[in-house]
Protein backbone atom coordinates (compact mmCIF):
# COMPACT_ATOMS: atom_id res chain seq x y z
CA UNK A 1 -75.78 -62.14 -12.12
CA UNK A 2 -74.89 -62.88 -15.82
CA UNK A 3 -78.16 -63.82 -17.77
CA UNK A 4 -78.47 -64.48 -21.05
CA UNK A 5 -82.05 -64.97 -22.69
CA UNK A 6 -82.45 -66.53 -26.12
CA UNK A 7 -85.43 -64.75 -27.91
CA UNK A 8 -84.94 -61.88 -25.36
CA UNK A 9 -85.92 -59.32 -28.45
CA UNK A 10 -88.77 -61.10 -29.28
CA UNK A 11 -92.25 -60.08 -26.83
CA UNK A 12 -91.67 -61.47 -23.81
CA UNK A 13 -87.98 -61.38 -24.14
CA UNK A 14 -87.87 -57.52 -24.42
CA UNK A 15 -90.28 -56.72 -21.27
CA UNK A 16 -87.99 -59.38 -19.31
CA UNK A 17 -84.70 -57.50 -20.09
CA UNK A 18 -86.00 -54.50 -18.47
CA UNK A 19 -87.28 -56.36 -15.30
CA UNK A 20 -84.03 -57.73 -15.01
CA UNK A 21 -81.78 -55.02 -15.85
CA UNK A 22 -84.01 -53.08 -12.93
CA UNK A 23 -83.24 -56.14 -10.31
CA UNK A 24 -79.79 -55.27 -11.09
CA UNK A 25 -78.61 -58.00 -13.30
CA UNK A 26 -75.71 -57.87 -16.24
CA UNK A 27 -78.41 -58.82 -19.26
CA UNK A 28 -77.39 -59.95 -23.24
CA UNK A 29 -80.29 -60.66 -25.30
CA UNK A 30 -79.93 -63.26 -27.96
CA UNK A 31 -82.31 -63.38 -31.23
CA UNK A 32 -82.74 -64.44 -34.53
CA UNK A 33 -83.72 -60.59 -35.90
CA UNK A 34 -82.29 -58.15 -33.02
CA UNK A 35 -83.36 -55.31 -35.08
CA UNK A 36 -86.84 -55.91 -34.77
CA UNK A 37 -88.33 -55.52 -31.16
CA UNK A 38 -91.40 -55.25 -30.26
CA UNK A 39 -90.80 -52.46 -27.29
CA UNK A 40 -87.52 -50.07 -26.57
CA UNK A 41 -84.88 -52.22 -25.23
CA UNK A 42 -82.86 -51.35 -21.84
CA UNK A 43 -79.99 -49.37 -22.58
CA UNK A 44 -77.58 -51.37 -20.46
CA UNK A 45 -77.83 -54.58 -22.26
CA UNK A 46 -75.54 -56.11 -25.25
CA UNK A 47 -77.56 -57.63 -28.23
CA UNK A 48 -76.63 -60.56 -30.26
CA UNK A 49 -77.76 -62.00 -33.33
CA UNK A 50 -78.43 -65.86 -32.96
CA UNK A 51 -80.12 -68.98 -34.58
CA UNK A 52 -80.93 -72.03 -32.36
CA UNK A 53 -81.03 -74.33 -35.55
CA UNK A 54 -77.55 -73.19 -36.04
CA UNK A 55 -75.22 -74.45 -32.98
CA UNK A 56 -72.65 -72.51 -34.13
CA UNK A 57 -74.47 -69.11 -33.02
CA UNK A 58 -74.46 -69.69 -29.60
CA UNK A 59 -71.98 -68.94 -26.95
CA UNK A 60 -72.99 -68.24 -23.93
CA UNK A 61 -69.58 -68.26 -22.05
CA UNK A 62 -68.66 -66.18 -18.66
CA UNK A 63 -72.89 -66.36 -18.19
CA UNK A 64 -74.24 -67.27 -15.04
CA UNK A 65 -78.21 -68.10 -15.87
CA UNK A 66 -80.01 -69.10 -19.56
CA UNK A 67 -83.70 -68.02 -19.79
CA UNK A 68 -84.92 -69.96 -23.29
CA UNK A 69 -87.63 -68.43 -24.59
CA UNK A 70 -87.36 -69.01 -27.89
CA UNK A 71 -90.71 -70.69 -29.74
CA UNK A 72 -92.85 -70.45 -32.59
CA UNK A 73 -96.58 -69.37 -32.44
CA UNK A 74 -99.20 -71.68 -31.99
CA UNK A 75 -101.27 -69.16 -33.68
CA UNK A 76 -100.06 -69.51 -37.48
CA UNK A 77 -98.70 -72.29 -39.40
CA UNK A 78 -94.94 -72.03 -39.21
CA UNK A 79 -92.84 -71.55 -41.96
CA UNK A 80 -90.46 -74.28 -40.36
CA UNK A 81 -91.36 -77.37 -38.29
CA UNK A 82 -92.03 -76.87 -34.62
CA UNK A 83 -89.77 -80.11 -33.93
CA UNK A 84 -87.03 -78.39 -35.51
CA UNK A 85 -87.22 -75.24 -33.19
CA UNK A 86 -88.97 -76.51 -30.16
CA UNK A 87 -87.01 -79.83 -29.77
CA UNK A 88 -84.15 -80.06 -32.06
CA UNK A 89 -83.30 -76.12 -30.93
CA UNK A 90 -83.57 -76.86 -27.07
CA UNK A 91 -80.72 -79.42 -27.39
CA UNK A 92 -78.95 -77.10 -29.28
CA UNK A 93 -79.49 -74.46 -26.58
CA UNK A 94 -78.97 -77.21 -23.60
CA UNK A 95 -75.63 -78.23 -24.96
CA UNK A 96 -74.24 -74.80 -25.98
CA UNK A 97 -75.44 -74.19 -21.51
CA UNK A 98 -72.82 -77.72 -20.67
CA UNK A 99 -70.20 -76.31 -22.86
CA UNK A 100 -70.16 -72.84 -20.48
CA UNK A 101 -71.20 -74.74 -17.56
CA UNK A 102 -74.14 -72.60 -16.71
CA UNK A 103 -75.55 -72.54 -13.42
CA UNK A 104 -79.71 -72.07 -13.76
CA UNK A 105 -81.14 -72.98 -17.01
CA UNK A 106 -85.02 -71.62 -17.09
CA UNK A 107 -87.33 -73.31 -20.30
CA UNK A 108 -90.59 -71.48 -21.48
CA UNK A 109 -92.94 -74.39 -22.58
CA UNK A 110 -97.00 -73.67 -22.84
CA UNK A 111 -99.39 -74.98 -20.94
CA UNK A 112 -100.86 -78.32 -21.48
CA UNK A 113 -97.30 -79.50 -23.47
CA UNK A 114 -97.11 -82.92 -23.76
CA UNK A 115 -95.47 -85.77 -26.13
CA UNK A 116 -99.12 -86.94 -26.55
CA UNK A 117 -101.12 -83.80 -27.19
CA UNK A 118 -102.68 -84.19 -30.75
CA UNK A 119 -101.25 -80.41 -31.70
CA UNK A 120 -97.84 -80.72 -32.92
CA UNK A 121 -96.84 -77.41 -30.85
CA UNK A 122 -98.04 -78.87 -28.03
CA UNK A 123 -96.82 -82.06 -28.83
CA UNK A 124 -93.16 -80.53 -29.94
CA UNK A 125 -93.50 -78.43 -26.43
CA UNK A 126 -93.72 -81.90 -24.33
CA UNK A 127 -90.64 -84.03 -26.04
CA UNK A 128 -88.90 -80.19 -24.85
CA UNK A 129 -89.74 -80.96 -21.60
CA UNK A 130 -88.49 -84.54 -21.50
CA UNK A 131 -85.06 -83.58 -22.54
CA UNK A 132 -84.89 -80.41 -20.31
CA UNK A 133 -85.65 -82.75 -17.41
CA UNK A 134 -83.79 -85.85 -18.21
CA UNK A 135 -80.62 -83.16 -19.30
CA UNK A 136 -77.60 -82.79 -15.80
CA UNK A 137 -78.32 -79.00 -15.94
CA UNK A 138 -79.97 -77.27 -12.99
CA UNK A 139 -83.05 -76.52 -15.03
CA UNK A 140 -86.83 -74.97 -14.29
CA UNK A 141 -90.07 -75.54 -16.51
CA UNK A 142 -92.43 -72.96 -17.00
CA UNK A 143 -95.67 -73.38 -18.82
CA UNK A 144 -97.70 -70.40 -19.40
CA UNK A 145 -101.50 -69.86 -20.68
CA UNK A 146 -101.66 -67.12 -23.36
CA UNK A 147 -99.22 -63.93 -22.48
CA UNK A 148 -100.89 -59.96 -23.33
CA UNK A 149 -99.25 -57.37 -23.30
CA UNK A 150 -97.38 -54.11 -25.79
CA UNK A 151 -96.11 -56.37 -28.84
CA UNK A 152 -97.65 -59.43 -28.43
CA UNK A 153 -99.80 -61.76 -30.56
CA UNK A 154 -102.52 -62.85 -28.78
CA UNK A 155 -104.96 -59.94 -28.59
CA UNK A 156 -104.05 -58.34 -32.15
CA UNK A 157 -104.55 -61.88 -33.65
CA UNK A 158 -107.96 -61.94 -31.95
CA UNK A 159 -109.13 -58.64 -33.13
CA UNK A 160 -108.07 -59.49 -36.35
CA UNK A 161 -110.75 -62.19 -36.90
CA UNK A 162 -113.39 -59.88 -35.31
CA UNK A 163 -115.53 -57.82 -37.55
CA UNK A 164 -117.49 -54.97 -36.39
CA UNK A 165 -120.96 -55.51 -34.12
CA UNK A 166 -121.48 -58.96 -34.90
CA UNK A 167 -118.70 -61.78 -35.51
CA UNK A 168 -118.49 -65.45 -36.01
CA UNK A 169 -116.34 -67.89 -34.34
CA UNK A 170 -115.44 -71.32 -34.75
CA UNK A 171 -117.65 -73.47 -31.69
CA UNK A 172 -118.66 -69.84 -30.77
CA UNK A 173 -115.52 -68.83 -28.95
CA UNK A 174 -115.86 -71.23 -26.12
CA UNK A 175 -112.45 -72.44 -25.46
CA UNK A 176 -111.21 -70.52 -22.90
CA UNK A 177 -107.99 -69.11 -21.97
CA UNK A 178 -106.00 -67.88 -18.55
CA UNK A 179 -104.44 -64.69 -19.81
CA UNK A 180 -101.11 -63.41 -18.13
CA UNK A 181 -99.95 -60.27 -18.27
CA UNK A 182 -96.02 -60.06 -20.04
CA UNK A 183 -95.13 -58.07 -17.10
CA UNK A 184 -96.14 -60.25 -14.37
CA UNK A 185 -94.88 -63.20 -16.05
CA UNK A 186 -91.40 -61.11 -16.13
CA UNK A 187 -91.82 -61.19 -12.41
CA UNK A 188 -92.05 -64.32 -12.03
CA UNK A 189 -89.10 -65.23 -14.23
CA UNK A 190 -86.90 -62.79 -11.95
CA UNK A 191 -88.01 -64.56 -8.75
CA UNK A 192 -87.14 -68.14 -10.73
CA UNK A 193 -83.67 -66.91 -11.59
CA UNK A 194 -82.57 -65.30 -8.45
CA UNK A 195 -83.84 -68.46 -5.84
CA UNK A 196 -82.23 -71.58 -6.38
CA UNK A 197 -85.42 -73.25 -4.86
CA UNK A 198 -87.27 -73.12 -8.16
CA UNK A 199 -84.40 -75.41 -9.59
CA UNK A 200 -86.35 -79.21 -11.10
CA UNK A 201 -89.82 -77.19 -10.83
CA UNK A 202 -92.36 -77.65 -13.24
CA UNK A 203 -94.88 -74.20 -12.63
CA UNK A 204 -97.76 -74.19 -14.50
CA UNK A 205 -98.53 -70.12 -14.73
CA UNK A 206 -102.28 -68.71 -15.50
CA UNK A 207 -103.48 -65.46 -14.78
CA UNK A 208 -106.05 -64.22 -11.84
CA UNK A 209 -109.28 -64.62 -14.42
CA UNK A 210 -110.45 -67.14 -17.52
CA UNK A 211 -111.99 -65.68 -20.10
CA UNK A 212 -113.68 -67.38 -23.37
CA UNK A 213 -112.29 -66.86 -26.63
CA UNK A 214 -116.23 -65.41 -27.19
CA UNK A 215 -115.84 -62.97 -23.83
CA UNK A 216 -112.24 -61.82 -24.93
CA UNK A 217 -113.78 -60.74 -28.34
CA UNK A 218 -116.27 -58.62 -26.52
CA UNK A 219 -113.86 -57.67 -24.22
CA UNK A 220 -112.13 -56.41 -27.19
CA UNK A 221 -115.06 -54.70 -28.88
CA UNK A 222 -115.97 -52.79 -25.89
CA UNK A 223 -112.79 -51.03 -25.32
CA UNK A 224 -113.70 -49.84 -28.43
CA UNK A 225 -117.10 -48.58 -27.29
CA UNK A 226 -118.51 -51.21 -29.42
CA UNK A 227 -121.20 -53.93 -28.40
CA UNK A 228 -120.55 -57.22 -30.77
CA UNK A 229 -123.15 -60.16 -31.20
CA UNK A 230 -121.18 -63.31 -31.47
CA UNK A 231 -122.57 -66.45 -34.10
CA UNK A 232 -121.08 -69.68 -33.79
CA UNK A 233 -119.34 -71.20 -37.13
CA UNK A 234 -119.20 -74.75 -36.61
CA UNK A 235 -116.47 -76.79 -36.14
CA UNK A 236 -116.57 -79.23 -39.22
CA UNK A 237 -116.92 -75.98 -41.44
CA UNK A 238 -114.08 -74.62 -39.56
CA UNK A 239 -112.08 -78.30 -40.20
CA UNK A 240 -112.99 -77.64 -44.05
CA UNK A 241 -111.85 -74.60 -44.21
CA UNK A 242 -108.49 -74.96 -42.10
CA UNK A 243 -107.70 -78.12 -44.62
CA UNK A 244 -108.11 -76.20 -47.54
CA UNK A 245 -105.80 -73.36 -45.55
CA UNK A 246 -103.02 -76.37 -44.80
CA UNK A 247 -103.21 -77.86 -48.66
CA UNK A 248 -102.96 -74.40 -49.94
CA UNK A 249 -99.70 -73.25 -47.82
CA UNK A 250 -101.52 -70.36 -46.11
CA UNK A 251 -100.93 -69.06 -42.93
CA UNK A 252 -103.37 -71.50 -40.88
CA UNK A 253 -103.45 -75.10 -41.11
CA UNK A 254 -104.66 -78.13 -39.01
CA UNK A 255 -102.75 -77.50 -35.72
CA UNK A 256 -104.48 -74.40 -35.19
CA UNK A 257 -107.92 -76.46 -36.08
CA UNK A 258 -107.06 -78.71 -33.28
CA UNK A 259 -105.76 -75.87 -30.91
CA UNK A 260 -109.46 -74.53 -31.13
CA UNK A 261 -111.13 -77.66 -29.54
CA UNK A 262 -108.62 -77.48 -26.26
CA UNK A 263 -108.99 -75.00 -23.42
CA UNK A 264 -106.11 -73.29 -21.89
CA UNK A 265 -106.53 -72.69 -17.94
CA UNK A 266 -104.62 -73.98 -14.97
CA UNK A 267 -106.14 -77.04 -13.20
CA UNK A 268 -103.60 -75.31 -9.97
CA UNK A 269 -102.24 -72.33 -10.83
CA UNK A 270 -98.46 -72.61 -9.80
CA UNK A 271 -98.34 -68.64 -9.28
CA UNK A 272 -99.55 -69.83 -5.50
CA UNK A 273 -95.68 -70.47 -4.49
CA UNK A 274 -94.49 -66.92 -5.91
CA UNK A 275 -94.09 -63.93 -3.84
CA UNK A 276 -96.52 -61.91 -6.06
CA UNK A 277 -100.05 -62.07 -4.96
CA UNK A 278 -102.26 -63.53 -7.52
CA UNK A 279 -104.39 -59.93 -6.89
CA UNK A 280 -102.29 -58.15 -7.71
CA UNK A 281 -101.98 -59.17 -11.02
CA UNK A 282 -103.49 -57.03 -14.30
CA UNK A 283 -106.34 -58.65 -15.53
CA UNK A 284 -107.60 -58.70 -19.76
CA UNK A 285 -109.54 -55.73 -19.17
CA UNK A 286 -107.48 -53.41 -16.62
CA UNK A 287 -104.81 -53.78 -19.52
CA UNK A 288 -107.62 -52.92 -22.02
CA UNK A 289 -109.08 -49.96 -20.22
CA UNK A 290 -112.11 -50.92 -18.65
């Protein structure tokens, strides 16, 4: 099968294109700087330089699948709007799939998207959805807790907050979180692409174990052979300070003030109607050595 990923040299993107190049598939990974990957790319895969803001960039003729995984982090303040990639970028992406008349279009949304979430990401995420399922393409939803793995965000951004022994968080690190591992998500996606039964699915994905924001920093801490003492910053400090961050054009802002208040976990994890057992999965500290 032809696949083409958008954002396929981005995190998640790059571990996919070597699942599917191993299942056998004809791969071309599409992104906005294809020089800059976070792992080694497959060798048997073509690499092209694209903008989903810019219609013009995308061509994704003679392909047979679309995996769209292309999304800004909920973890910084964006540079650009979320509507602009999330929603205004899917059309371009959903129309650019009619004009080669692609067979299986699969959409990476987040957990918990919806056009009424408070968070603009979130919010952004959910009018995605809408379109995706109200579009005439064959199309699958899938809407992932927080991904960990070589090159991603999730755990570097969390150690960067953490100071050595003892640490504050905002509400004490209680939000919690459902981390998957990049290459079990990967998984996943191959199983989604090659069975036409996952076509008008919605999968919520989660991994086997939830974890607090406060037990991932320890987590952190004592792969480092490190115990850490948490303190709780409260949350309208946290609102003061995030303001100030938004007024002043640094890198956090309000969204990620409101992100802080909302946990991210599975009320059924959709991972139930895959072939790979939930056990078998690589939990937060497996991956971080303990």
């Amino acid at each position: 099968m032809k696949i083409y990923v958008t954002g396929g040299t981005g995190f998640v993107g790059s571990h996919l294109a070597h699942k599917l190049v191993w299942a056998g598939h004809d791969v071309t990974l599409g992104g906005l700087n294809p020089e800059r990957t976070p792992i080694d790319l497959p060798e048997n895969t073509r690499v092209e330089q694209i903008d989903i803001t810019d219609p013009e960039t995308l061509d994704f003729s003679s392909h047979d699948a679309v995996i769209h995984l292309v999304g800004l982090s909920p973890l910084f303040k964006p540079r650009i709007s979320y509507h602009s990639v999330h929603v205004e970028g899917t059309v371009n992406v959903m129309d650019a799939c009619k004009e080669a008349d692609i067979e299986s279009y699969i959409h990476m949304s987040a957990l918990g998207a919806s056009p009424k979430e408070d968070t603009e990401y979130l919010r952004s995420k959910g009018e995605a959805e809408i379109l995706v399922k109200n579009s005439e393409l064959n199309w699958t939803i899938v809407r992932p807790s927080v991904i960990f793995g070589k090159g991603g965000q999730f755990l570097s951004f969390t150690e960067s907050l953490l100071t050595p022994f003892i640490t504050g968080l905002p509400n004490g690190g209680k939000n919690k979180f459902q981390p998957l591992y990049v290459e079990d998500i990967s998984d996943l996606f191959v199983e989604i692409v090659e069975d036409k039964k996952h076509a008008g699915k919605v999968y919520n994905f989660g991994g086997p174990e939830i974890y607090s924001l406060h037990d991932i920093a320890k987590l952190i801490e004592k792969s480092k052979g490190r115990s850490l003492k948490v303190l709780t910053i409260p949350m309208p400090l946290t609102k003061v300070a995030m303001t100030v961050s938004d007024r002043l054009g640094l890198k956090f802002g309000l969204d990620q003030y409101r992100s802080l208040k909302k946990d991210n976990v599975t009320e059924e994890n959709s991972i139930t109607q895959f072939k790979k057992p939930i056990n078998e999965m690589k939990t937060l500290p497996e991956y971080l050595g303990l």
